[in-house]
C-alpha atoms as a PDB file:
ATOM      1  CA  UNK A   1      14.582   6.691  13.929  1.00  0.00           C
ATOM      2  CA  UNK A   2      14.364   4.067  11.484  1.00  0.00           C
ATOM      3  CA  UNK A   3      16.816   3.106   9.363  1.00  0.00           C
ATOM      4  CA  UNK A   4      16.081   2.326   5.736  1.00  0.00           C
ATOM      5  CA  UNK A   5      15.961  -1.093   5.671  1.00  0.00           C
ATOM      6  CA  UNK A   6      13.314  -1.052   7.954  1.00  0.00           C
ATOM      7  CA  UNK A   7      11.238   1.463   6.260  1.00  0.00           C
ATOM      8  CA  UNK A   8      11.681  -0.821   2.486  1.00  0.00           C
ATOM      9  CA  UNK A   9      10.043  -3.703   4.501  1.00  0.00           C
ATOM     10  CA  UNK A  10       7.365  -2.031   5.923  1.00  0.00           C
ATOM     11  CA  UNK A  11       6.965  -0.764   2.852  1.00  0.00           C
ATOM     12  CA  UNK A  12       7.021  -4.138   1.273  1.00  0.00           C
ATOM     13  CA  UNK A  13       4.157  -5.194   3.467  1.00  0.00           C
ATOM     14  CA  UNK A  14       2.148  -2.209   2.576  1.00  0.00           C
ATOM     15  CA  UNK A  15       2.454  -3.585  -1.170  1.00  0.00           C
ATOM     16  CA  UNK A  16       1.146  -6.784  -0.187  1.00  0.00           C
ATOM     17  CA  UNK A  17      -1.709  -5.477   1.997  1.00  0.00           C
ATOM     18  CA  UNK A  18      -2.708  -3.634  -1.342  1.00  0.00           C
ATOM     19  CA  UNK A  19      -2.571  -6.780  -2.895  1.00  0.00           C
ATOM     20  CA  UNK A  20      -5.277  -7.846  -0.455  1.00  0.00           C
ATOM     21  CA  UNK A  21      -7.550  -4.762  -0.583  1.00  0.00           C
ATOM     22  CA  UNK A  22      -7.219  -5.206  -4.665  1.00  0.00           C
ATOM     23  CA  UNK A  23      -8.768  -8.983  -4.538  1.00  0.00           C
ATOM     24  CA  UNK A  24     -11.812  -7.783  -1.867  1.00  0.00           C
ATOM     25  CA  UNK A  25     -12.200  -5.031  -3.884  1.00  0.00           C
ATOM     26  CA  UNK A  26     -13.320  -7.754  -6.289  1.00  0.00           C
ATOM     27  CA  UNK A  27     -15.917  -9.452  -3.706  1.00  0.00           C
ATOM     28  CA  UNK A  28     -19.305  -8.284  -5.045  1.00  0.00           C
ATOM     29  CA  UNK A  29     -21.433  -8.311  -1.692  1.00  0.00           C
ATOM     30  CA  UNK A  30     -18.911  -5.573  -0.023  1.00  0.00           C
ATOM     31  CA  UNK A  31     -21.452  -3.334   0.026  1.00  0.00           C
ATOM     32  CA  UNK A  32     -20.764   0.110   2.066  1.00  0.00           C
ATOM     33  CA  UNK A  33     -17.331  -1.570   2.645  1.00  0.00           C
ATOM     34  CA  UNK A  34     -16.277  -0.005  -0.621  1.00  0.00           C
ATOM     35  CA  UNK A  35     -15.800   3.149   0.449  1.00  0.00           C
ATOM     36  CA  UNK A  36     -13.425   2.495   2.594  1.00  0.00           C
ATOM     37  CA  UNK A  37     -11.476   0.157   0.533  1.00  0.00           C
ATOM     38  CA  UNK A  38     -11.256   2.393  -1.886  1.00  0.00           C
ATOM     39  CA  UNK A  39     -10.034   5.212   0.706  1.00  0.00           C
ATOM     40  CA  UNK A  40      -7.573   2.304   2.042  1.00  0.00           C
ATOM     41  CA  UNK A  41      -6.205   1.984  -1.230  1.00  0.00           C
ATOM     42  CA  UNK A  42      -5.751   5.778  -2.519  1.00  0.00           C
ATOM     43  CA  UNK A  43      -3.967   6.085   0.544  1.00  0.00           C
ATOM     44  CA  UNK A  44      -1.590   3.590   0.428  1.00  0.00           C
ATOM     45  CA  UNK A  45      -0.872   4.613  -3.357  1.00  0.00           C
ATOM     46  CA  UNK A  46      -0.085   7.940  -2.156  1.00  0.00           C
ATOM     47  CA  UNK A  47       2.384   6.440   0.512  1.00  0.00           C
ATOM     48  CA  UNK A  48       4.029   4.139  -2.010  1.00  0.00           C
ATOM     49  CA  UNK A  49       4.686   7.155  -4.198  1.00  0.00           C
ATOM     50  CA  UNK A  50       5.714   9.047  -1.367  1.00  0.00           C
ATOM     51  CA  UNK A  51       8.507   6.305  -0.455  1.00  0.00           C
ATOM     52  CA  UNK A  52       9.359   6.282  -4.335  1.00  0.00           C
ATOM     53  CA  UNK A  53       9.910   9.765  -4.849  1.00  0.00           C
ATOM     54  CA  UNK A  54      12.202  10.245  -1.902  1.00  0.00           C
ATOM     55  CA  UNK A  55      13.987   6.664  -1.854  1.00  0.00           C
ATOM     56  CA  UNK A  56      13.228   5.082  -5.313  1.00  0.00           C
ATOM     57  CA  UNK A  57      12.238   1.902  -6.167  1.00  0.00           C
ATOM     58  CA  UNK A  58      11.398  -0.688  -3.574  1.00  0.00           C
ATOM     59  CA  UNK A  59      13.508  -3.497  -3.601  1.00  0.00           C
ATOM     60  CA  UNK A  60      16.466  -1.272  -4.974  1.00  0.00           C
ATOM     61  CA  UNK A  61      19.606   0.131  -3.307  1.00  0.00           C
END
């Protein structure tokens, strides 16, 4: 099991991956790639609020 530090820092990352996705989301020859971006992204929103429903805000205590 992990404890919740853990968990806030993986969480962390997934913030800055979406960070990523956002700024190729920008790249206009993405194409097809889209698609799954946007997937990529809904899913990681859902995650985030996931993790702030049940823990609160990142970064808090």
């Amino acid at each position: 099991m992990m404890d919740i530090q853990t968990i806030k820092e993986r969480i962390a990352a997934v913030q800055n991956k979406r960070e990523y996705l956002l700024t190729l989301l920008e790249q206009p020859n993405l194409g097809i790639l889209r698609v799954d971006v946007n997937q990529a992204l809904e899913e990681m929103d859902d995650l985030i609020d996931e993790y702030r429903r049940t823990f609160g805000e990142i970064g808090s205590n």
